[in-house]
Protein backbone atom coordinates (compact mmCIF):
# COMPACT_ATOMS: atom_id res chain seq x y z
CA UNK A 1 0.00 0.00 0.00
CA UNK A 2 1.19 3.76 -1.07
CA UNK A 3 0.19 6.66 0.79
CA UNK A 4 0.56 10.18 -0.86
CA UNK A 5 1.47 12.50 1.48
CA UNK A 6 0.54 16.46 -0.09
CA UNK A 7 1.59 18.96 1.89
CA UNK A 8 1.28 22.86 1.63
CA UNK A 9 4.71 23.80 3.29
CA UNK A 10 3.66 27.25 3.47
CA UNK A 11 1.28 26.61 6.19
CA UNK A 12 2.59 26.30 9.50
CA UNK A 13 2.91 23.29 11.30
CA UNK A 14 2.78 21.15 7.68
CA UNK A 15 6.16 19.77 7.98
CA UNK A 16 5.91 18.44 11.29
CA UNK A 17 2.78 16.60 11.07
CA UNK A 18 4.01 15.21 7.93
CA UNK A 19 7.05 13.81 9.68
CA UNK A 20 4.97 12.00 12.37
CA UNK A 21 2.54 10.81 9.73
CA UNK A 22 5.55 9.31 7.63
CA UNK A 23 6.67 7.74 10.94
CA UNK A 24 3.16 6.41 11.93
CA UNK A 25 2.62 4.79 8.54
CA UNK A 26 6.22 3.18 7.92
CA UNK A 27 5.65 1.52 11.18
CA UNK A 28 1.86 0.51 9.83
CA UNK A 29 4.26 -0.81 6.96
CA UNK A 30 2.48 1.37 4.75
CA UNK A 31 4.81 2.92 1.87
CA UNK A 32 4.46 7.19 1.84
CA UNK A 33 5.63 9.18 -0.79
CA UNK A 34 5.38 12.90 -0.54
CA UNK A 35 4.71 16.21 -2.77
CA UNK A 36 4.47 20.09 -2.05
CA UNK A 37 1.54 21.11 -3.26
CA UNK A 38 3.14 24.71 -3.80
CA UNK A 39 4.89 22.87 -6.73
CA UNK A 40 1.61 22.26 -8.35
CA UNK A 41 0.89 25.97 -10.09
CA UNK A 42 1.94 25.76 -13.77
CA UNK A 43 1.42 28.16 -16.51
CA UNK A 44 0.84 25.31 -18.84
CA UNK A 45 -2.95 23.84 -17.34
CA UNK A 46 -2.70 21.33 -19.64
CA UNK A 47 0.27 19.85 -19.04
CA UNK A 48 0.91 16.69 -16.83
CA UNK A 49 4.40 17.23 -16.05
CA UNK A 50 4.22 18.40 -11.93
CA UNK A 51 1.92 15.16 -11.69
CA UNK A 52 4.16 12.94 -9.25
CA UNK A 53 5.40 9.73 -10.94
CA UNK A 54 3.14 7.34 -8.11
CA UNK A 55 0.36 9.07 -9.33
CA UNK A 56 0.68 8.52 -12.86
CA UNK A 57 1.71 4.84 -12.65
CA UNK A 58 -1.62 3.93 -10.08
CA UNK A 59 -0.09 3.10 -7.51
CA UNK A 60 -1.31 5.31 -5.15
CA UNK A 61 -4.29 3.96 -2.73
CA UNK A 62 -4.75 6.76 -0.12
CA UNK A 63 -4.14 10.83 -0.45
CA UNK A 64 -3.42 12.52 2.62
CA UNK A 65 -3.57 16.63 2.73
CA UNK A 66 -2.32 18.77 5.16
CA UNK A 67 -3.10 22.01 3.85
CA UNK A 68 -6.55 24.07 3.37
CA UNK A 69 -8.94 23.61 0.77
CA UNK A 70 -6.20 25.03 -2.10
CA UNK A 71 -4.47 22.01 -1.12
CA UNK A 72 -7.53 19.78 -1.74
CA UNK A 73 -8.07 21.30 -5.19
CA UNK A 74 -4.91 21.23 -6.28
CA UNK A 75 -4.36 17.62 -4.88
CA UNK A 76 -7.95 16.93 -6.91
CA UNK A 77 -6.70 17.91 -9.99
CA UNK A 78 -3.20 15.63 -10.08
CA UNK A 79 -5.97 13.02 -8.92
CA UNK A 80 -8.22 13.28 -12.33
CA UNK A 81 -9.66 10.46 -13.50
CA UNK A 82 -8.66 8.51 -10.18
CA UNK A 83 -11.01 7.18 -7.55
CA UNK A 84 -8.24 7.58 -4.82
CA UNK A 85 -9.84 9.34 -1.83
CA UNK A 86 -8.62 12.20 -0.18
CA UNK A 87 -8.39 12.84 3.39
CA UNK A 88 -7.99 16.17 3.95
CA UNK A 89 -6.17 17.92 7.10
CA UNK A 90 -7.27 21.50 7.49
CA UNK A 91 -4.22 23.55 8.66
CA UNK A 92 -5.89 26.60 6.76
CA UNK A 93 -8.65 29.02 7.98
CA UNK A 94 -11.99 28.02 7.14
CA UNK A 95 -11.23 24.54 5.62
CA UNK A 96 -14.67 23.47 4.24
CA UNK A 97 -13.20 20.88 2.35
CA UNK A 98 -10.87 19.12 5.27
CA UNK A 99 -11.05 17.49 8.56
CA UNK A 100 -10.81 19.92 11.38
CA UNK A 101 -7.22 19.87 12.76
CA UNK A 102 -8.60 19.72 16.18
CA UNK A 103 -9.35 15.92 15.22
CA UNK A 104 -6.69 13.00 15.69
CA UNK A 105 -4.05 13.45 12.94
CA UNK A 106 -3.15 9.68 13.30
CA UNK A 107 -6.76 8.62 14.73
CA UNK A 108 -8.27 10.04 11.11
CA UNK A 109 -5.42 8.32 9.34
CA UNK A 110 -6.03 5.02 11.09
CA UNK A 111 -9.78 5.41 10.32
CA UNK A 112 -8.97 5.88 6.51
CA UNK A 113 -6.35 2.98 6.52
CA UNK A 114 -8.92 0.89 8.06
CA UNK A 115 -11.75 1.76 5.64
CA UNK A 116 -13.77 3.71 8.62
CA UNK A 117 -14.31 7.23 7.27
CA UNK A 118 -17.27 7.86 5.66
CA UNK A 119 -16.37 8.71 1.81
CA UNK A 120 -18.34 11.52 -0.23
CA UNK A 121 -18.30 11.42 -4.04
CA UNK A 122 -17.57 14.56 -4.91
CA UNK A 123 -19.08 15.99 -8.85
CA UNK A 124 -15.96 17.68 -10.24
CA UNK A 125 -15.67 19.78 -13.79
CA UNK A 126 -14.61 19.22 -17.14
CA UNK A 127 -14.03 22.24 -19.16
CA UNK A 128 -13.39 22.44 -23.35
CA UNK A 129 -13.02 25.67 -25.03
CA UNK A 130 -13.18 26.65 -28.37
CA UNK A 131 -11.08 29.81 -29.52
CA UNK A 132 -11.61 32.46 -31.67
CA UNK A 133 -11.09 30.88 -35.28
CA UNK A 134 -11.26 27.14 -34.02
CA UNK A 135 -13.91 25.23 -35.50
CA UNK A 136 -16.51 23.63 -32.67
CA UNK A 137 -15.02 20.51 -31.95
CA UNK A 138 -16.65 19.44 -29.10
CA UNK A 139 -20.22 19.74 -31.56
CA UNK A 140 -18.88 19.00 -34.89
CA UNK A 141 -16.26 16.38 -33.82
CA UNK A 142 -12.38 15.86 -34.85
CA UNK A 143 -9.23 16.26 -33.25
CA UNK A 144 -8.96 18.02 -29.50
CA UNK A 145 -6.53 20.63 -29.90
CA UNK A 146 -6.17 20.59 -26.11
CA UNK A 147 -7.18 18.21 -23.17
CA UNK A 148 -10.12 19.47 -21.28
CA UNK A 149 -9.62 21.21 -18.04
CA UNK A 150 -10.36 20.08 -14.42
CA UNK A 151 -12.32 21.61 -11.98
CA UNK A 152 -13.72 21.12 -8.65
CA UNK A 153 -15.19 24.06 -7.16
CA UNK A 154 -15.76 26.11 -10.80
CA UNK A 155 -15.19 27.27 -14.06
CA UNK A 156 -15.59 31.07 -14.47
CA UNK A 157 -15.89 32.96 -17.57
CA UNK A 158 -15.11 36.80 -16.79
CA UNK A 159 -14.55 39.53 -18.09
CA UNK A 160 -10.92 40.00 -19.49
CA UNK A 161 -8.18 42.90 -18.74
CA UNK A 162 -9.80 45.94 -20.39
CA UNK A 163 -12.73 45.16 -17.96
CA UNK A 164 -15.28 45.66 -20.37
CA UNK A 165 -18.76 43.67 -19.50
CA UNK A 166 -19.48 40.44 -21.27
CA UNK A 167 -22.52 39.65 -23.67
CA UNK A 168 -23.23 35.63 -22.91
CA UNK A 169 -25.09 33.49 -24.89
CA UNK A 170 -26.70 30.41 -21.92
CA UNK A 171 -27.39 27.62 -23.36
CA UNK A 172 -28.31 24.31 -21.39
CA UNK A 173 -27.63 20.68 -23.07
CA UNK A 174 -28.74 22.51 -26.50
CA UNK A 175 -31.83 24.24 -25.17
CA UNK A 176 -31.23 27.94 -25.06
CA UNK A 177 -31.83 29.59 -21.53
CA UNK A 178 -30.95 33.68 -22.83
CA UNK A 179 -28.13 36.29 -22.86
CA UNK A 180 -26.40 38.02 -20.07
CA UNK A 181 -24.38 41.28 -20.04
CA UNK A 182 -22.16 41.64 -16.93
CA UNK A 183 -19.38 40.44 -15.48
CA UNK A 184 -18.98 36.98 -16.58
CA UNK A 185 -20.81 33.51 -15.90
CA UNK A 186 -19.63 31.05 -13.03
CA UNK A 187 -20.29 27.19 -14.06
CA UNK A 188 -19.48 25.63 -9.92
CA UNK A 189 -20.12 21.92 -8.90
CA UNK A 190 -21.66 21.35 -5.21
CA UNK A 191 -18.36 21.75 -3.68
CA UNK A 192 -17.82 24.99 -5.47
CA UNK A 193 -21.41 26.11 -3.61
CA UNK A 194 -19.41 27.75 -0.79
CA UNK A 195 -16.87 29.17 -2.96
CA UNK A 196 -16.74 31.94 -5.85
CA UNK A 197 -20.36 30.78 -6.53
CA UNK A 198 -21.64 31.87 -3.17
CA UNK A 199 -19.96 35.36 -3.60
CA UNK A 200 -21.73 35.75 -6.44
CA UNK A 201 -25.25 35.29 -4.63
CA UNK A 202 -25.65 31.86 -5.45
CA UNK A 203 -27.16 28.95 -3.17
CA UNK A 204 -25.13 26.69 -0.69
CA UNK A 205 -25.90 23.34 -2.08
CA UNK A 206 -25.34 19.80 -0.58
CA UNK A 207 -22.31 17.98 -1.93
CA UNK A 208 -24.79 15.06 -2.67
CA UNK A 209 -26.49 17.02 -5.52
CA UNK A 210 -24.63 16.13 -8.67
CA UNK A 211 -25.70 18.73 -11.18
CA UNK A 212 -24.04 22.10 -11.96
CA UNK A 213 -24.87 25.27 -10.44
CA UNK A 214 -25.14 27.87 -13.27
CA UNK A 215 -24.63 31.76 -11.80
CA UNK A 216 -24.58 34.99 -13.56
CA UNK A 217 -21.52 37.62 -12.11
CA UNK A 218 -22.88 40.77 -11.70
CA UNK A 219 -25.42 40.76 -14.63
CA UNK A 220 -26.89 43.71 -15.72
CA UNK A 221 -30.57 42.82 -15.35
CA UNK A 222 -32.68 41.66 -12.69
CA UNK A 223 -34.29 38.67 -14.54
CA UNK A 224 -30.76 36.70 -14.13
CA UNK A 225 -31.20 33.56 -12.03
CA UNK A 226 -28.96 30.58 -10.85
CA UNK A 227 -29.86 27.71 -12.37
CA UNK A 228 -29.36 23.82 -11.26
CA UNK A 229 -29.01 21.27 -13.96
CA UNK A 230 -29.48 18.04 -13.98
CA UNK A 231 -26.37 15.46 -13.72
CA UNK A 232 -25.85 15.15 -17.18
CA UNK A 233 -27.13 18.48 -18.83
CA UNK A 234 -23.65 20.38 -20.73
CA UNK A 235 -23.56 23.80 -20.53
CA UNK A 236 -22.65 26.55 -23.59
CA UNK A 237 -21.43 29.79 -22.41
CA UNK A 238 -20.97 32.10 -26.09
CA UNK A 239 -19.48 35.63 -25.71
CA UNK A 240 -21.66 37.50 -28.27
CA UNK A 241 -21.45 40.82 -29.59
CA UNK A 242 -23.77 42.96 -31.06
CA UNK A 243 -23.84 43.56 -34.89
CA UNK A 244 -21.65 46.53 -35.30
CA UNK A 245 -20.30 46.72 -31.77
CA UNK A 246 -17.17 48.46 -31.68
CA UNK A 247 -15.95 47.12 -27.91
CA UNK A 248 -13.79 44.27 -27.94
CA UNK A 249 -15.18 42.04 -25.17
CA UNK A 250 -12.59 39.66 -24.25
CA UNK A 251 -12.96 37.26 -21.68
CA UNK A 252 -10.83 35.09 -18.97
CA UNK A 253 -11.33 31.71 -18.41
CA UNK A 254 -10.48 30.14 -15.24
CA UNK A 255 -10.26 26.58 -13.67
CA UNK A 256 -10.41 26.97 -9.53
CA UNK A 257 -8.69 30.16 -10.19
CA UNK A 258 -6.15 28.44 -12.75
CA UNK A 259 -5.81 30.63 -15.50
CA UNK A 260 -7.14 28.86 -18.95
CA UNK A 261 -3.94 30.21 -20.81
CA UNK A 262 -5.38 29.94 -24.30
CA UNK A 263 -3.80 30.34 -27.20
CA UNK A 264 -6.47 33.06 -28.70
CA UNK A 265 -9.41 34.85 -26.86
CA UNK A 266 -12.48 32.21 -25.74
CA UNK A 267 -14.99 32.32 -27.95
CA UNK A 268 -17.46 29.05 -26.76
CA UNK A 269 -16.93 27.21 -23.63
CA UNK A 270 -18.34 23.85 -22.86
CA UNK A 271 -18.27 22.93 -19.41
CA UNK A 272 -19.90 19.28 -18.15
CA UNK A 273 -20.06 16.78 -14.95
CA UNK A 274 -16.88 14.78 -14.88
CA UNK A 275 -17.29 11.17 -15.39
CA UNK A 276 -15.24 10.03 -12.20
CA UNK A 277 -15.88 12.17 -8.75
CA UNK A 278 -13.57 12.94 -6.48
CA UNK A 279 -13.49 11.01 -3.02
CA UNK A 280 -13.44 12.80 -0.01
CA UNK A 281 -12.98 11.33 3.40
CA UNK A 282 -14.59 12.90 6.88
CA UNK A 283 -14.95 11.26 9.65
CA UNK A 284 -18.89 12.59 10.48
CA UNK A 285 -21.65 13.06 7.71
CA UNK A 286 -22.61 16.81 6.31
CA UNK A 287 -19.59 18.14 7.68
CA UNK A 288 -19.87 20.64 4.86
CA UNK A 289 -22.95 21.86 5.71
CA UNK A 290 -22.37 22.14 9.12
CA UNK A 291 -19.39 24.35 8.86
CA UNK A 292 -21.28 26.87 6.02
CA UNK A 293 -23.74 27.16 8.30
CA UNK A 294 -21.56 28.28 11.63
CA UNK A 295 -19.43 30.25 9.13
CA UNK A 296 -22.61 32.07 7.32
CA UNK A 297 -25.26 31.96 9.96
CA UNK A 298 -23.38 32.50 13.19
CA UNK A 299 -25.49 35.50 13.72
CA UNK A 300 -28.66 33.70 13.33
């Protein structure tokens, strides 16, 4: 067995605890490996090359984090397409995502090792987007000019440097829901609920529910909604422009705050369920909602 140790050695007390969790699991007999999740911010989103070695080859059966929740994500990511759970150690601030550290580091670790922690599938994101001058190839078929990007809080489509509001063509799994001018369009999974998605006025959602949570940033008219889709709906955010429009209305895409880096401006972006969540270990049920509701309704 090969345990993944990520660590965020920016966060105090991370180095420590990752000693005494090396030392608990050799003498468990359990293999560790380790990686600084600092390391894992490229400029290149689509590249694989920061993705430890372990990790590539499968042979990695248990992901512990001590970090906060950017330690989660970025732990998610080297993790697509795996079902290895993470059990995350909050040494952050609010830590919606992790264990609290006030629990058992090697208690919790014991519990996952054993198969005792309850495990929560998580929805993540796939993102594909088509640049200006690309032909649709997520509609019309062919070759993917890039791999599609993960996600598991949100996608957001914003408005670019010159800061100029968006006009957003929605459409849901073909069906087309209107457009938007404002700030941009957030596409967030469950997990993203608490996030970017809940600054923008949208809903705190259970993890359970494994649609996508569509919400408008800062839209210019009062009719804009958020909208839930179901589990396998795709949605089409278009940046439109109107016939002779002389503002340039570029946008910025972003992947938990990873920057898209396209090659040319975003022109359609395609953003669906993944097809295999991410496993999260706590050791008591709804922890998520219980800490968005003593963070948000403390005054209640």
């Amino acid at each position: 067995m090969l345990t993944l140790i990520a660590t965020s050695n920016s966060k105090p007390g991370a180095l420590d605890k990752c000693a005494m969790l090396i030392a608990y699991l050799n003498a468990q007999g359990v293999k560790t490996q380790t990686v600084n999740v600092d390391t894992l911010i490229w400029e290149n989103p689509y590249s694989k090359e920061n993705v430890p070695e372990c990790v590539k080859n499968d042979e990695v059966d248990l992901v512990i984090t001590l970090g906060g929740d950017g330690t989660i994500l970025r732990t998610a990511r080297i993790l697509e397409g795996k079902s290895v759970p993470i059990l995350g150690i909050n040494l952050g601030k609010l830590g919606f995502l992790a264990n609290d550290i006030n629990d058992d580091l090697i208690e919790l670790t014991s519990m996952a090792l054993a198969g005792e922690l309850i495990e929560e599938k998580r929805t993540n994101i796939l993102c594909d987007i088509i640049c200006k001058g690309e032909h649709d190839w997520v509609l019309e078929g062919g070759e993917k000019p890039r791999p599609s990007l993960f996600a598991l809080n949100e996608v957001a489509i914003t408005r670019g440097e010159a800061g100029i509001m968006l006009e957003i063509l929605l459409d849901i799994s073909g069906a087309a829901v209107g457009k938007f001018k404002g700030d941009g369009m957030i596409v967030s999974s469950a997990t993203g609920s608490t996030a970017y998605c809940l600054a923008a006025g949208g809903p705190i959602v259970a993890p359970s529910f494994h649609g996508l949570i569509v919400q408008p940033l800062a839209s210019h008219t009062i009719s804009a909604r958020t909208i839930l889709t179901n589990e396998n709906d795709v949605v089409q955010v278009t940046i439109a422009n109107e016939p002779g429009d002389t503002v340039k209305r570029i946008p910025s895409v972003y992947a938990d705050g990873m920057d898209a880096n396209l090659p040319e401006e975003a022109a359609v972006v395609y953003v669906r369920r993944g097809s295999v969540p991410t496993t999260l270990l706590y050791k008591e049920a709804n922890s998520t909602i219980k800490k968005a509701t003593q963070t948000f309704f403390r005054g209640l």
